[in-house]
PDB file of N, CA and C in Angstrom:
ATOM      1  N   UNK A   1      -0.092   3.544   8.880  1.00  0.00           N
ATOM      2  CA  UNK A   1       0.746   3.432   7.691  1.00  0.00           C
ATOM      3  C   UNK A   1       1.626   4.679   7.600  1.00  0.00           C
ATOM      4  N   UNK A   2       3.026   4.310   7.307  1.00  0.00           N
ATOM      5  CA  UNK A   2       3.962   5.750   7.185  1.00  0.00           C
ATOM      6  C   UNK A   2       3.536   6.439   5.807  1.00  0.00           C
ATOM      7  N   UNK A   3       3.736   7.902   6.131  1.00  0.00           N
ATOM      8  CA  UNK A   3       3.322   8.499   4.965  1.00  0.00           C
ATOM      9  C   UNK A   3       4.584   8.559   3.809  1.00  0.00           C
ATOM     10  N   UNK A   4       4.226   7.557   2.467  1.00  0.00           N
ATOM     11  CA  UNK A   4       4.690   7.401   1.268  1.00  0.00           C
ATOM     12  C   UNK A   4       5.648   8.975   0.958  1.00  0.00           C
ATOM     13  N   UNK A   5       6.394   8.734   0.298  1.00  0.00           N
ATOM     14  CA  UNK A   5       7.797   9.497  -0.355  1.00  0.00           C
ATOM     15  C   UNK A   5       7.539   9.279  -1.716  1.00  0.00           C
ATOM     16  N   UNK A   6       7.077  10.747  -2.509  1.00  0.00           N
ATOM     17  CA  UNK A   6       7.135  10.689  -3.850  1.00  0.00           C
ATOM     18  C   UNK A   6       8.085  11.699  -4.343  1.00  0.00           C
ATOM     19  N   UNK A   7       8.299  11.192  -5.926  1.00  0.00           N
ATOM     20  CA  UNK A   7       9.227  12.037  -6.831  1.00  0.00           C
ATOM     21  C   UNK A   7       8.857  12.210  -8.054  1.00  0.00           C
ATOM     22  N   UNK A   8       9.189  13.082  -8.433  1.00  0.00           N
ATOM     23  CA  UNK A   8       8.819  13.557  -9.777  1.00  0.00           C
ATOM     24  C   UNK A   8      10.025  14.468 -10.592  1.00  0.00           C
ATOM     25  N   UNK A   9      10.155  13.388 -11.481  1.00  0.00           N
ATOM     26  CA  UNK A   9      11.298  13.507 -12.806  1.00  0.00           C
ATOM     27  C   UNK A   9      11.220  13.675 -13.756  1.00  0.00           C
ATOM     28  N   UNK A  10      12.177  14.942 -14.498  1.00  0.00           N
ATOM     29  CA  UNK A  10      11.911  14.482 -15.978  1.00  0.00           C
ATOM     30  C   UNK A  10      13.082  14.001 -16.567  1.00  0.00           C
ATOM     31  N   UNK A  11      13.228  12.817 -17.624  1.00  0.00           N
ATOM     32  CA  UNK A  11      14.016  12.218 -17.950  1.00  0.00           C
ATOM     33  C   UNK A  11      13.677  12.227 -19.357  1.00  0.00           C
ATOM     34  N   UNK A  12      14.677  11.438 -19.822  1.00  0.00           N
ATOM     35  CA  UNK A  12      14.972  11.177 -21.413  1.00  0.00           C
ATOM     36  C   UNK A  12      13.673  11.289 -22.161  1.00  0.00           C
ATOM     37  N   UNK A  13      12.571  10.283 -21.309  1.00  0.00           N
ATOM     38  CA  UNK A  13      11.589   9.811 -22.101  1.00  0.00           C
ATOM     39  C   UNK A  13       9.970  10.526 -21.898  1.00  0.00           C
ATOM     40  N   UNK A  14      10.585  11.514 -20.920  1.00  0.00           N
ATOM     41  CA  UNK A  14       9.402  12.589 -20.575  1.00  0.00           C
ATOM     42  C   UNK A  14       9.200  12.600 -19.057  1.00  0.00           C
ATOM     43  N   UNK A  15       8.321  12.647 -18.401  1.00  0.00           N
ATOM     44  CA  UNK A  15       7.863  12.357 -17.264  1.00  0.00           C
ATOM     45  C   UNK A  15       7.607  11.565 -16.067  1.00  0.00           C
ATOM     46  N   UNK A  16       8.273  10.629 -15.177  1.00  0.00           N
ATOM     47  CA  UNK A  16       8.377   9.882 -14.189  1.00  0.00           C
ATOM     48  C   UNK A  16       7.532  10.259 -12.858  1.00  0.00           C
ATOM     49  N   UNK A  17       6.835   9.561 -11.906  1.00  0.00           N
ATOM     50  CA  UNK A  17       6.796   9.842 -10.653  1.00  0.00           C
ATOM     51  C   UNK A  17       6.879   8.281 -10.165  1.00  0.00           C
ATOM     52  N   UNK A  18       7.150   8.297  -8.986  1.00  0.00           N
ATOM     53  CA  UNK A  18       7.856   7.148  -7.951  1.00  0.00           C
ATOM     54  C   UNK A  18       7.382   7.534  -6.624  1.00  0.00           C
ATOM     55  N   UNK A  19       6.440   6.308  -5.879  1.00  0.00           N
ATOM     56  CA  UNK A  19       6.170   6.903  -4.721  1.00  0.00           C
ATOM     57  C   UNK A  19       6.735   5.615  -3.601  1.00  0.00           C
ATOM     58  N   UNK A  20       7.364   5.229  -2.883  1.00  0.00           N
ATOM     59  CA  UNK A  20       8.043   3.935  -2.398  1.00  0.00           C
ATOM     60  C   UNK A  20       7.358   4.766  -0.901  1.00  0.00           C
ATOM     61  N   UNK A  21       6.746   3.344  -0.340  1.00  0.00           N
ATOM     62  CA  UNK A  21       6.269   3.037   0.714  1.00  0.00           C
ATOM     63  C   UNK A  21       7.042   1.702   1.758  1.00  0.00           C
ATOM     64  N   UNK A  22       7.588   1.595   2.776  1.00  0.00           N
ATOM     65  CA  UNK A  22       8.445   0.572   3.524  1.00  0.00           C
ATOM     66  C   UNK A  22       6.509  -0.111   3.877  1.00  0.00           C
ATOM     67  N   UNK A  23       7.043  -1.239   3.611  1.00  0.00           N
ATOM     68  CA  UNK A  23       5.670  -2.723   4.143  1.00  0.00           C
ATOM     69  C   UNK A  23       6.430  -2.942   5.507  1.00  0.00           C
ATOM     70  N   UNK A  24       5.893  -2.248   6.328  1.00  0.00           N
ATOM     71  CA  UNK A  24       6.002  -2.899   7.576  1.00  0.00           C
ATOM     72  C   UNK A  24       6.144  -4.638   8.225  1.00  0.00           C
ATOM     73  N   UNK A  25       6.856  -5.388   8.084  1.00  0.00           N
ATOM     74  CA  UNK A  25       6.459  -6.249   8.647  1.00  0.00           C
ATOM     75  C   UNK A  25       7.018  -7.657   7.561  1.00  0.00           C
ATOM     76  N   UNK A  26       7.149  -7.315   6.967  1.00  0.00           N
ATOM     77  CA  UNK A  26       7.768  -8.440   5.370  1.00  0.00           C
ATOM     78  C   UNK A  26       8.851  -8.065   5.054  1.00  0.00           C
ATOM     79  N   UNK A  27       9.514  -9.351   5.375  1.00  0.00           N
ATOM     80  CA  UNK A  27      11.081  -9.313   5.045  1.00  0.00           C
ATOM     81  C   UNK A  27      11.733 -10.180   4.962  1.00  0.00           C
ATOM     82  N   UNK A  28      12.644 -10.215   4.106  1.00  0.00           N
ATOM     83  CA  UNK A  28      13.467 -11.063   3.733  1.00  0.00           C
ATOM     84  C   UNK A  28      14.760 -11.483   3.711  1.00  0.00           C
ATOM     85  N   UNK A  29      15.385 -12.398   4.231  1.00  0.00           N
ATOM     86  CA  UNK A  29      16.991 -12.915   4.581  1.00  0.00           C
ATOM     87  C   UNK A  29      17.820 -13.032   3.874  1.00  0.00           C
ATOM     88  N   UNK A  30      18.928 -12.553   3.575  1.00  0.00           N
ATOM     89  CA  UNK A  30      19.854 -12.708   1.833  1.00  0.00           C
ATOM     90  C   UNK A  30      21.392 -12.535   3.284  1.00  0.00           C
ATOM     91  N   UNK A  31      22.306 -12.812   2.045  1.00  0.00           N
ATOM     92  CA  UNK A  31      23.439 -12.566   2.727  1.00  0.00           C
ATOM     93  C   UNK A  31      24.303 -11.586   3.742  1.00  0.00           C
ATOM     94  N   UNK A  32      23.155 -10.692   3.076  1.00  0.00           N
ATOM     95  CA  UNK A  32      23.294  -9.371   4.371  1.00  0.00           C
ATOM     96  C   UNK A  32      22.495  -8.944   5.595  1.00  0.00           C
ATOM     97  N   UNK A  33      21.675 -10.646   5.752  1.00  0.00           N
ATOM     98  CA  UNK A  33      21.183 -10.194   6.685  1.00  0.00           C
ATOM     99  C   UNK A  33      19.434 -10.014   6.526  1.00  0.00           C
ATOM    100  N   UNK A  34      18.535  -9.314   7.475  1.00  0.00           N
ATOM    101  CA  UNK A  34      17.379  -8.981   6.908  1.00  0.00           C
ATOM    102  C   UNK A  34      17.064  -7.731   6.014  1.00  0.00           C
ATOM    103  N   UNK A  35      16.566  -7.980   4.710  1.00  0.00           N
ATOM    104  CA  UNK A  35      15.723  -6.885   3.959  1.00  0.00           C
ATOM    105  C   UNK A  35      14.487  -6.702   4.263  1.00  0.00           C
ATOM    106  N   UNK A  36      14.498  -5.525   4.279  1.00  0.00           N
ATOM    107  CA  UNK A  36      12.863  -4.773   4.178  1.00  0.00           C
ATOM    108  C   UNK A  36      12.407  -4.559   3.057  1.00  0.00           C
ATOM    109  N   UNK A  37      11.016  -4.930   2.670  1.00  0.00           N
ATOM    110  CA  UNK A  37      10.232  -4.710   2.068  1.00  0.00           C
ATOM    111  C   UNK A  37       9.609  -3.127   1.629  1.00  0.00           C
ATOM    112  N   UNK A  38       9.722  -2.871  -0.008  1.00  0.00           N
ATOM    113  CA  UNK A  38       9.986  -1.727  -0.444  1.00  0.00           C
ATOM    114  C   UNK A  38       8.603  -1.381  -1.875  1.00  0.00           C
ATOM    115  N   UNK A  39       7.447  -1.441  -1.441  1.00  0.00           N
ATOM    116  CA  UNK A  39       6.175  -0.913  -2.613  1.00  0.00           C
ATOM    117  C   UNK A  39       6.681   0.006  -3.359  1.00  0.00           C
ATOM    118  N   UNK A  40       6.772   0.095  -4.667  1.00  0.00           N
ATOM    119  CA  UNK A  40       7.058   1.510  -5.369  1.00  0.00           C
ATOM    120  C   UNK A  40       5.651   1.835  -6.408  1.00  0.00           C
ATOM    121  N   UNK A  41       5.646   2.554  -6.326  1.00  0.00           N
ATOM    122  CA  UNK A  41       3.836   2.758  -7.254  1.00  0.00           C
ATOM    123  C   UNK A  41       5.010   3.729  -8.462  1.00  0.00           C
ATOM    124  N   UNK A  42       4.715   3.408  -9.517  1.00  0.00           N
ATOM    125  CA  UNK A  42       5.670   4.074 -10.503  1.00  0.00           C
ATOM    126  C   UNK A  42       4.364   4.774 -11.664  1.00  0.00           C
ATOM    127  N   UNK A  43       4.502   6.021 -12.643  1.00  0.00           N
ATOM    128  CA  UNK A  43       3.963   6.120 -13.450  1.00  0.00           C
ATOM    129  C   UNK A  43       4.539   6.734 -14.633  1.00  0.00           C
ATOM    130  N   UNK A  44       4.633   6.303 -15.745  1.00  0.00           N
ATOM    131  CA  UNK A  44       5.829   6.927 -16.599  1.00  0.00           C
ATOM    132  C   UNK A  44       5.049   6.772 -18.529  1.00  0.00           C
ATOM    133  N   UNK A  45       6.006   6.691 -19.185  1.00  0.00           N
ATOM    134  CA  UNK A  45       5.406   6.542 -20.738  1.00  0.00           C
ATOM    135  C   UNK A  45       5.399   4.971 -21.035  1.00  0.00           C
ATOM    136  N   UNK A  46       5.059   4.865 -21.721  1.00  0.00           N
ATOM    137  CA  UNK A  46       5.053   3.195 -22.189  1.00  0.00           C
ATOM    138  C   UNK A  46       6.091   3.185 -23.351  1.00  0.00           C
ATOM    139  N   UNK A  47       6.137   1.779 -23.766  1.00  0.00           N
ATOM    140  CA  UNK A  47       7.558   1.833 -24.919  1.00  0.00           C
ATOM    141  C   UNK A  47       6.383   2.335 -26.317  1.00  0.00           C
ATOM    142  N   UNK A  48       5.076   1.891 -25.882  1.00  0.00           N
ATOM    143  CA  UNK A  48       4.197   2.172 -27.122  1.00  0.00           C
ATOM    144  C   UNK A  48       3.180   3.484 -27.221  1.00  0.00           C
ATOM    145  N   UNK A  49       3.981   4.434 -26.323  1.00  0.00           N
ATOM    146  CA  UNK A  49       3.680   5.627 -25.845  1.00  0.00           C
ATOM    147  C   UNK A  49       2.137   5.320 -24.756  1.00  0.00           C
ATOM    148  N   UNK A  50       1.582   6.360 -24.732  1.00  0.00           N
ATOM    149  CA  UNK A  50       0.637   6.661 -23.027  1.00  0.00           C
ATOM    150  C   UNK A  50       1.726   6.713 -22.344  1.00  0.00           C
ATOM    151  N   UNK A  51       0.785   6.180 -20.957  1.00  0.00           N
ATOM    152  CA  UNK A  51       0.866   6.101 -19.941  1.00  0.00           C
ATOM    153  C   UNK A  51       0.408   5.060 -18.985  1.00  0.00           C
ATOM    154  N   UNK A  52       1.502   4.548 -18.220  1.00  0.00           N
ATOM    155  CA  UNK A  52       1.055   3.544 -17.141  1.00  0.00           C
ATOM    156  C   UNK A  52       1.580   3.459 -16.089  1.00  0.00           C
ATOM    157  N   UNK A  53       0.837   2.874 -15.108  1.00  0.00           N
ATOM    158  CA  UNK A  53       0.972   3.083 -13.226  1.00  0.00           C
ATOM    159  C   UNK A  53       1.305   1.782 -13.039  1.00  0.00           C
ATOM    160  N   UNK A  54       2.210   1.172 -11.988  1.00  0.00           N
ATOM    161  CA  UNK A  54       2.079   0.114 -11.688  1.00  0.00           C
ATOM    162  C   UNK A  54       3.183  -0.138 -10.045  1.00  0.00           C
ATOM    163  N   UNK A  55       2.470  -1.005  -9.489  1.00  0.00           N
ATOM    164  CA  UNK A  55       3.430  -1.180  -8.360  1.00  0.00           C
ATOM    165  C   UNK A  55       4.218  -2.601  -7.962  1.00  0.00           C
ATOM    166  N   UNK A  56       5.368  -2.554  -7.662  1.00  0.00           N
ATOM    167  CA  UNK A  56       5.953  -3.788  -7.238  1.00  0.00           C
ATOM    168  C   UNK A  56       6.436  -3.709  -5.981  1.00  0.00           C
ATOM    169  N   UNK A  57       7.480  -4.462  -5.745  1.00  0.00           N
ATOM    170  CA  UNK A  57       7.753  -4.492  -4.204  1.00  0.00           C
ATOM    171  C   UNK A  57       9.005  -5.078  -4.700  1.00  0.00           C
ATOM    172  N   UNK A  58      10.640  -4.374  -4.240  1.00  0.00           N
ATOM    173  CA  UNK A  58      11.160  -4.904  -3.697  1.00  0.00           C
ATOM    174  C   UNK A  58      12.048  -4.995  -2.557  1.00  0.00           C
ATOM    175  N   UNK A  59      13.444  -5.331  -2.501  1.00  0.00           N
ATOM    176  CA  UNK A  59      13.670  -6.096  -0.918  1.00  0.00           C
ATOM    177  C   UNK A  59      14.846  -4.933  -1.137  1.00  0.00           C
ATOM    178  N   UNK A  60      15.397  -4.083  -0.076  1.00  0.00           N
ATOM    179  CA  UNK A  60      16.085  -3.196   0.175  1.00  0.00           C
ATOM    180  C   UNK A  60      17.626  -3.834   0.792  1.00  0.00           C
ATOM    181  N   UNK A  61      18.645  -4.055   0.462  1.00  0.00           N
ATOM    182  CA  UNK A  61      19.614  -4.832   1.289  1.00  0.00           C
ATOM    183  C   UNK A  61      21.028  -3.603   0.721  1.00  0.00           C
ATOM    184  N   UNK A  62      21.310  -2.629   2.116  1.00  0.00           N
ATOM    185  CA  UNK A  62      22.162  -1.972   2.100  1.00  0.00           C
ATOM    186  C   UNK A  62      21.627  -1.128   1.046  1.00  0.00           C
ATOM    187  N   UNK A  63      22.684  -0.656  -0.197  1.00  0.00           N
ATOM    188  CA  UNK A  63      22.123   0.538  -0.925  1.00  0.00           C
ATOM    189  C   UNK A  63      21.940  -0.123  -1.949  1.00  0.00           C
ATOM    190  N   UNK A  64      21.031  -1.479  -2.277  1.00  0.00           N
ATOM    191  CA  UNK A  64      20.777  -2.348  -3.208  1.00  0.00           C
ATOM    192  C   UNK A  64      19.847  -2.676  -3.124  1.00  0.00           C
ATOM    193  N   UNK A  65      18.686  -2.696  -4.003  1.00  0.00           N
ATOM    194  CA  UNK A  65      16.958  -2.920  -4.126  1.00  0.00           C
ATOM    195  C   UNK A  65      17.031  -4.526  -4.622  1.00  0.00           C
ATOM    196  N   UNK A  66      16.498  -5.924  -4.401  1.00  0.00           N
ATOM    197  CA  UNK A  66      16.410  -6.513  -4.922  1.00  0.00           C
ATOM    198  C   UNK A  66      14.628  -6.767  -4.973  1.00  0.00           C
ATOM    199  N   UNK A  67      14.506  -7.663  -6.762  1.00  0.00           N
ATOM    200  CA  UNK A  67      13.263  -7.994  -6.991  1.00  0.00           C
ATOM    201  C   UNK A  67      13.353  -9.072  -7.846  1.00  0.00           C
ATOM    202  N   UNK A  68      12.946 -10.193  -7.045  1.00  0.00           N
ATOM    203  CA  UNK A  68      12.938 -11.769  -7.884  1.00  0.00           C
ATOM    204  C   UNK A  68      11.583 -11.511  -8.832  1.00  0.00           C
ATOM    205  N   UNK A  69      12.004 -11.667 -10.514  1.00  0.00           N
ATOM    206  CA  UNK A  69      10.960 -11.816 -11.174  1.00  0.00           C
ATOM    207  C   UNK A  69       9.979 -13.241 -11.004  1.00  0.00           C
ATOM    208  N   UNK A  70       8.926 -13.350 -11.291  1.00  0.00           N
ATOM    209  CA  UNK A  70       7.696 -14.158 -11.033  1.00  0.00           C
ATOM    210  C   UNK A  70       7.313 -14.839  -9.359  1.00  0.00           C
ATOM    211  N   UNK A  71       8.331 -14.063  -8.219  1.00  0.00           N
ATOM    212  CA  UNK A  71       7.867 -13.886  -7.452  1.00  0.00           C
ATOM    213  C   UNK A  71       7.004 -13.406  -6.364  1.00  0.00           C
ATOM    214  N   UNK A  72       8.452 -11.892  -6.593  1.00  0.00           N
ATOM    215  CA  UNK A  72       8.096 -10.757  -5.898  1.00  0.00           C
ATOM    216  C   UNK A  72       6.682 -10.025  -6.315  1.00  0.00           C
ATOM    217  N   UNK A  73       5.837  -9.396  -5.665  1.00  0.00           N
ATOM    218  CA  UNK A  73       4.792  -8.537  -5.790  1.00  0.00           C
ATOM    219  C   UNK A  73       5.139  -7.589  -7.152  1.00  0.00           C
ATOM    220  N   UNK A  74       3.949  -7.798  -8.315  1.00  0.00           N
ATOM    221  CA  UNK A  74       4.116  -6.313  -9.398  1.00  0.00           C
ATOM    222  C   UNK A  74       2.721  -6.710 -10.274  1.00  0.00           C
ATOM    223  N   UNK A  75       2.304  -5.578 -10.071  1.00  0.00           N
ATOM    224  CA  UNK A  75       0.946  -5.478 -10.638  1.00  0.00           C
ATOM    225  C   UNK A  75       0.768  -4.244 -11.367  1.00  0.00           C
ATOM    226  N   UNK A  76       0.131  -4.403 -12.697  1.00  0.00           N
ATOM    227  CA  UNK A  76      -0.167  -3.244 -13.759  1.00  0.00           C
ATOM    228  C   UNK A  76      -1.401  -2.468 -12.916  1.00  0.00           C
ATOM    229  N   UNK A  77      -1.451  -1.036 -12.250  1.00  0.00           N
ATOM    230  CA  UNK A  77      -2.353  -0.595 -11.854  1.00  0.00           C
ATOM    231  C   UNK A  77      -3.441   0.284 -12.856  1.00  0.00           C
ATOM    232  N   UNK A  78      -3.140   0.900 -13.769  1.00  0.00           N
ATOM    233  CA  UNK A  78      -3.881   1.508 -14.619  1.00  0.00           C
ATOM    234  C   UNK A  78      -2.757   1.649 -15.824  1.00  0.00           C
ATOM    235  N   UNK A  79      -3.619   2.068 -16.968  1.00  0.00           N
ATOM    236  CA  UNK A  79      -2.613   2.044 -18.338  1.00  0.00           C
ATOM    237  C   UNK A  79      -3.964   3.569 -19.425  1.00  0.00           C
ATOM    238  N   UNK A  80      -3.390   3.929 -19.782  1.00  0.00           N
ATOM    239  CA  UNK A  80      -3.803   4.974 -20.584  1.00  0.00           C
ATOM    240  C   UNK A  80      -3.276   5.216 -21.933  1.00  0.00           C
ATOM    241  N   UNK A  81      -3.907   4.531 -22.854  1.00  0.00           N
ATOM    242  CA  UNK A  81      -2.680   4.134 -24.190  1.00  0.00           C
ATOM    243  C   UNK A  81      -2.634   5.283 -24.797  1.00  0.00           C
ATOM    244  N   UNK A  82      -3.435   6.737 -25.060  1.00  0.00           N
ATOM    245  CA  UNK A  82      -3.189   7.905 -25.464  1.00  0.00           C
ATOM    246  C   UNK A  82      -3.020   9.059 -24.964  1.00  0.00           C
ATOM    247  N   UNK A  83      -3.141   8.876 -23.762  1.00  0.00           N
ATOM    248  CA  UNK A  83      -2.179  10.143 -22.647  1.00  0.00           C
ATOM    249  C   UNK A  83      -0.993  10.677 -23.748  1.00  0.00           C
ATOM    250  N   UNK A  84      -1.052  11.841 -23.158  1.00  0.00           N
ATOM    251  CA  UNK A  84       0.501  12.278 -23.304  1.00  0.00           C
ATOM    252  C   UNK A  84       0.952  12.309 -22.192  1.00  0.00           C
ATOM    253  N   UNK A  85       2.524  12.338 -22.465  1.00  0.00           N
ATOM    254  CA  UNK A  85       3.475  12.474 -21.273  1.00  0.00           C
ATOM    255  C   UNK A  85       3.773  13.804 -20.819  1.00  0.00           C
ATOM    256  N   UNK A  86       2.902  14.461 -20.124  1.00  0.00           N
ATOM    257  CA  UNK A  86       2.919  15.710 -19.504  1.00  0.00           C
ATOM    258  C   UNK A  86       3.239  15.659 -18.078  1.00  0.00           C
ATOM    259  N   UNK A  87       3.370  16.687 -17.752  1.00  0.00           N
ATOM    260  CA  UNK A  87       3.580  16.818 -15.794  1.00  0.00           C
ATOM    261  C   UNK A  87       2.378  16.640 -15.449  1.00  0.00           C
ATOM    262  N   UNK A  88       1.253  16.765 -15.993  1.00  0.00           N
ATOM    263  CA  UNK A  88      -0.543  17.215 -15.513  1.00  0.00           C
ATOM    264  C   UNK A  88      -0.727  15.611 -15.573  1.00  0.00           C
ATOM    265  N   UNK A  89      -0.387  14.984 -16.788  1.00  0.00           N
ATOM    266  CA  UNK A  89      -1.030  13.821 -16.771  1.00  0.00           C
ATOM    267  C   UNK A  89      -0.121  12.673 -16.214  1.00  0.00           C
ATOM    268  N   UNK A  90       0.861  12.851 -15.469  1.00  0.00           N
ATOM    269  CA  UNK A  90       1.341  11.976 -15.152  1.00  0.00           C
ATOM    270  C   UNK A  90       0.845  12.277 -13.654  1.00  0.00           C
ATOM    271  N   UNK A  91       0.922  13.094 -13.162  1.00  0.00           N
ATOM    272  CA  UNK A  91       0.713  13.524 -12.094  1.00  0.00           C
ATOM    273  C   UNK A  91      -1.192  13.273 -11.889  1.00  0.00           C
ATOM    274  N   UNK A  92      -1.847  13.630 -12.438  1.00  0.00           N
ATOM    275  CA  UNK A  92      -2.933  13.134 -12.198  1.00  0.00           C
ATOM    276  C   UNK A  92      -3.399  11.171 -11.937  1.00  0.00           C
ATOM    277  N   UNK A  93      -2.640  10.714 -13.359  1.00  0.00           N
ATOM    278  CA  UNK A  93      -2.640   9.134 -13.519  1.00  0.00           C
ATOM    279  C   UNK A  93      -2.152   8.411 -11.512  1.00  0.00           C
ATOM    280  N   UNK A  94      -1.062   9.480 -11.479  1.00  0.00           N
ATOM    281  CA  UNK A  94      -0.372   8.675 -10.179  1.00  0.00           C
ATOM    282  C   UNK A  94      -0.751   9.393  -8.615  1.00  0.00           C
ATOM    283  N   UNK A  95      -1.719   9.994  -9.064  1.00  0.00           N
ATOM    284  CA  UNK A  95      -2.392  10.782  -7.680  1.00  0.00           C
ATOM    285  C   UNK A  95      -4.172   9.710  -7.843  1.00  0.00           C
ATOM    286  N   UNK A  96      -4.473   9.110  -8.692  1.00  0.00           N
ATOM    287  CA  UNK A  96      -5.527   8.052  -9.067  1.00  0.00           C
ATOM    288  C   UNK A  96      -4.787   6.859  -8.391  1.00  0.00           C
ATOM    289  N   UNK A  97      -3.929   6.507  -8.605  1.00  0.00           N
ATOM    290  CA  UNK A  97      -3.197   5.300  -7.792  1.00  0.00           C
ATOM    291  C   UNK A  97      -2.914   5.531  -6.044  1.00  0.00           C
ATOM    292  N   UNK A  98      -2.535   6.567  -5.854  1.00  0.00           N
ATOM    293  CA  UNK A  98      -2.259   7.008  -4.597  1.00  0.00           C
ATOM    294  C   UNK A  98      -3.639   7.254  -3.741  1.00  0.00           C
ATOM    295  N   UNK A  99      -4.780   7.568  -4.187  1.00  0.00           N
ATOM    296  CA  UNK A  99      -6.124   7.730  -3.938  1.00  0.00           C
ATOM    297  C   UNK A  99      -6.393   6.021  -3.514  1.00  0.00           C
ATOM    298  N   UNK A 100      -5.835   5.112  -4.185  1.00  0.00           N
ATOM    299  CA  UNK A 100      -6.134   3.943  -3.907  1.00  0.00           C
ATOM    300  C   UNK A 100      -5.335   2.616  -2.788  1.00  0.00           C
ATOM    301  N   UNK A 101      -4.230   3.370  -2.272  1.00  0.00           N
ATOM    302  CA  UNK A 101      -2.815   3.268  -2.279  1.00  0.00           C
ATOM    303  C   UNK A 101      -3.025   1.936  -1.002  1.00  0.00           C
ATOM    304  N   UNK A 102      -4.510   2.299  -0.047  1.00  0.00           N
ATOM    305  CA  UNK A 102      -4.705   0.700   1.065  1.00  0.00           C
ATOM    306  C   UNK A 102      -4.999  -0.369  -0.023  1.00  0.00           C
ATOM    307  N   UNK A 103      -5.455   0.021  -1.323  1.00  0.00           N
ATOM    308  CA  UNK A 103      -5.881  -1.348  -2.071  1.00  0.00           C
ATOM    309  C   UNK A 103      -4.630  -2.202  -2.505  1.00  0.00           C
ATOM    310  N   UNK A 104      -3.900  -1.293  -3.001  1.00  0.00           N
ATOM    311  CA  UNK A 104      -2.578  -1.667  -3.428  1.00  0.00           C
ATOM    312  C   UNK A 104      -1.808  -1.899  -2.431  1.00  0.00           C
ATOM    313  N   UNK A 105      -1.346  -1.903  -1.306  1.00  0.00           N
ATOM    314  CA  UNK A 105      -0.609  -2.241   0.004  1.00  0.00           C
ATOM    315  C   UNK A 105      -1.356  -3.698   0.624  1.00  0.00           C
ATOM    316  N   UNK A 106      -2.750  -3.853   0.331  1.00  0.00           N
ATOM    317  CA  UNK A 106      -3.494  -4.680   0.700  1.00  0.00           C
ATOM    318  C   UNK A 106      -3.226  -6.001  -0.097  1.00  0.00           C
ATOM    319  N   UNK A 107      -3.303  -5.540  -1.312  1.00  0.00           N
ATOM    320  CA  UNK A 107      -2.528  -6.973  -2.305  1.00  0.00           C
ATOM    321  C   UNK A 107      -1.411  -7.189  -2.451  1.00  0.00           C
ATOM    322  N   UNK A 108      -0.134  -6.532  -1.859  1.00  0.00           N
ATOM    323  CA  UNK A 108       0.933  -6.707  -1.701  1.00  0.00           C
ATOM    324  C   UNK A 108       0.814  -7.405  -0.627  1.00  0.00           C
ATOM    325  N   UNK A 109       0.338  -7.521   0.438  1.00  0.00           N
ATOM    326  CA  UNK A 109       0.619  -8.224   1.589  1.00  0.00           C
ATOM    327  C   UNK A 109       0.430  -9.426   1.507  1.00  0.00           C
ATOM    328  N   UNK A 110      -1.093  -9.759   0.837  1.00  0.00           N
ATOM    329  CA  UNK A 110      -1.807 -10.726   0.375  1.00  0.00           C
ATOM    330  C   UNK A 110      -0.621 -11.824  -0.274  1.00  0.00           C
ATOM    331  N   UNK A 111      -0.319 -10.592  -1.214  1.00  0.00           N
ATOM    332  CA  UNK A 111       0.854 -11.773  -2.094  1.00  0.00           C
ATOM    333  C   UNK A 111       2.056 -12.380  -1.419  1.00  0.00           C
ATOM    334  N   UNK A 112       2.221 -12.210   0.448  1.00  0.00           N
ATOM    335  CA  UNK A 112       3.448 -12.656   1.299  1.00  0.00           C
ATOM    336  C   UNK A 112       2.883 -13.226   2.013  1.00  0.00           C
ATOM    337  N   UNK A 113       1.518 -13.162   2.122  1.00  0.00           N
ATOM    338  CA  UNK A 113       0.874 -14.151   3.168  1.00  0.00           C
ATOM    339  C   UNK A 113       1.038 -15.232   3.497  1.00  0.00           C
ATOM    340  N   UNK A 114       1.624 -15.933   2.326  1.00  0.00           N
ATOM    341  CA  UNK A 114       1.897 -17.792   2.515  1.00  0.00           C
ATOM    342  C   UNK A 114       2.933 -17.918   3.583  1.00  0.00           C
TER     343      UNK A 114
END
């Protein structure tokens, strides 16, 4: 497995990290041709404050990410409804996801298997 690319932001709403992993091997045909398959494990504030992790997948075509809703791969990985939005705790929440990161690559695949 290639080793994942993370980031860590602070924005409007406090604290972001983003870790996008390429899925080897799943891909998809659009007008430009073939897209590659794109995991992002995200962890940020909620609209009802905490904190939550979650990963989706989508399709990379030129400098354009696409992600068909109720298709594509996205799963709530953990949620923490009274976190604060700190660097410590975001960074901890999304180093707990990354600790797990074959489980989550494992059900992404699962979900292209058909």
């Amino acid at each position: 497995m290639e080793k994942p690319t993370t980031y860590m932001r602070k924005g409007y709403n406090g604290w972001t990290a983003k870790t996008e992993l390429p899925l080897e091997g799943i891909t998809r045909e659009d007008h430009n041709g073939t897209c590659q398959a794109i995991l992002t494990i995200s962890t940020a504030k909620t609209s009802r404050g905490g904190l939550a992790t979650s990963a989706s997948v989508a399709f990379k075509s030129g400098a354009f990410m696409s992600h068909l809703l109720y298709q594509d791969f996205n799963a709530n990985y953990k949620t923490e409804p009274d976190a604060r939005c700190t660097v410590k705790a975001v960074e901890r929440l999304h180093d707990e996801a990354l600790a797990d990161l074959e489980l989550i690559v494992n059900a992404a695949r699962n979900h292209y298997a058909d």
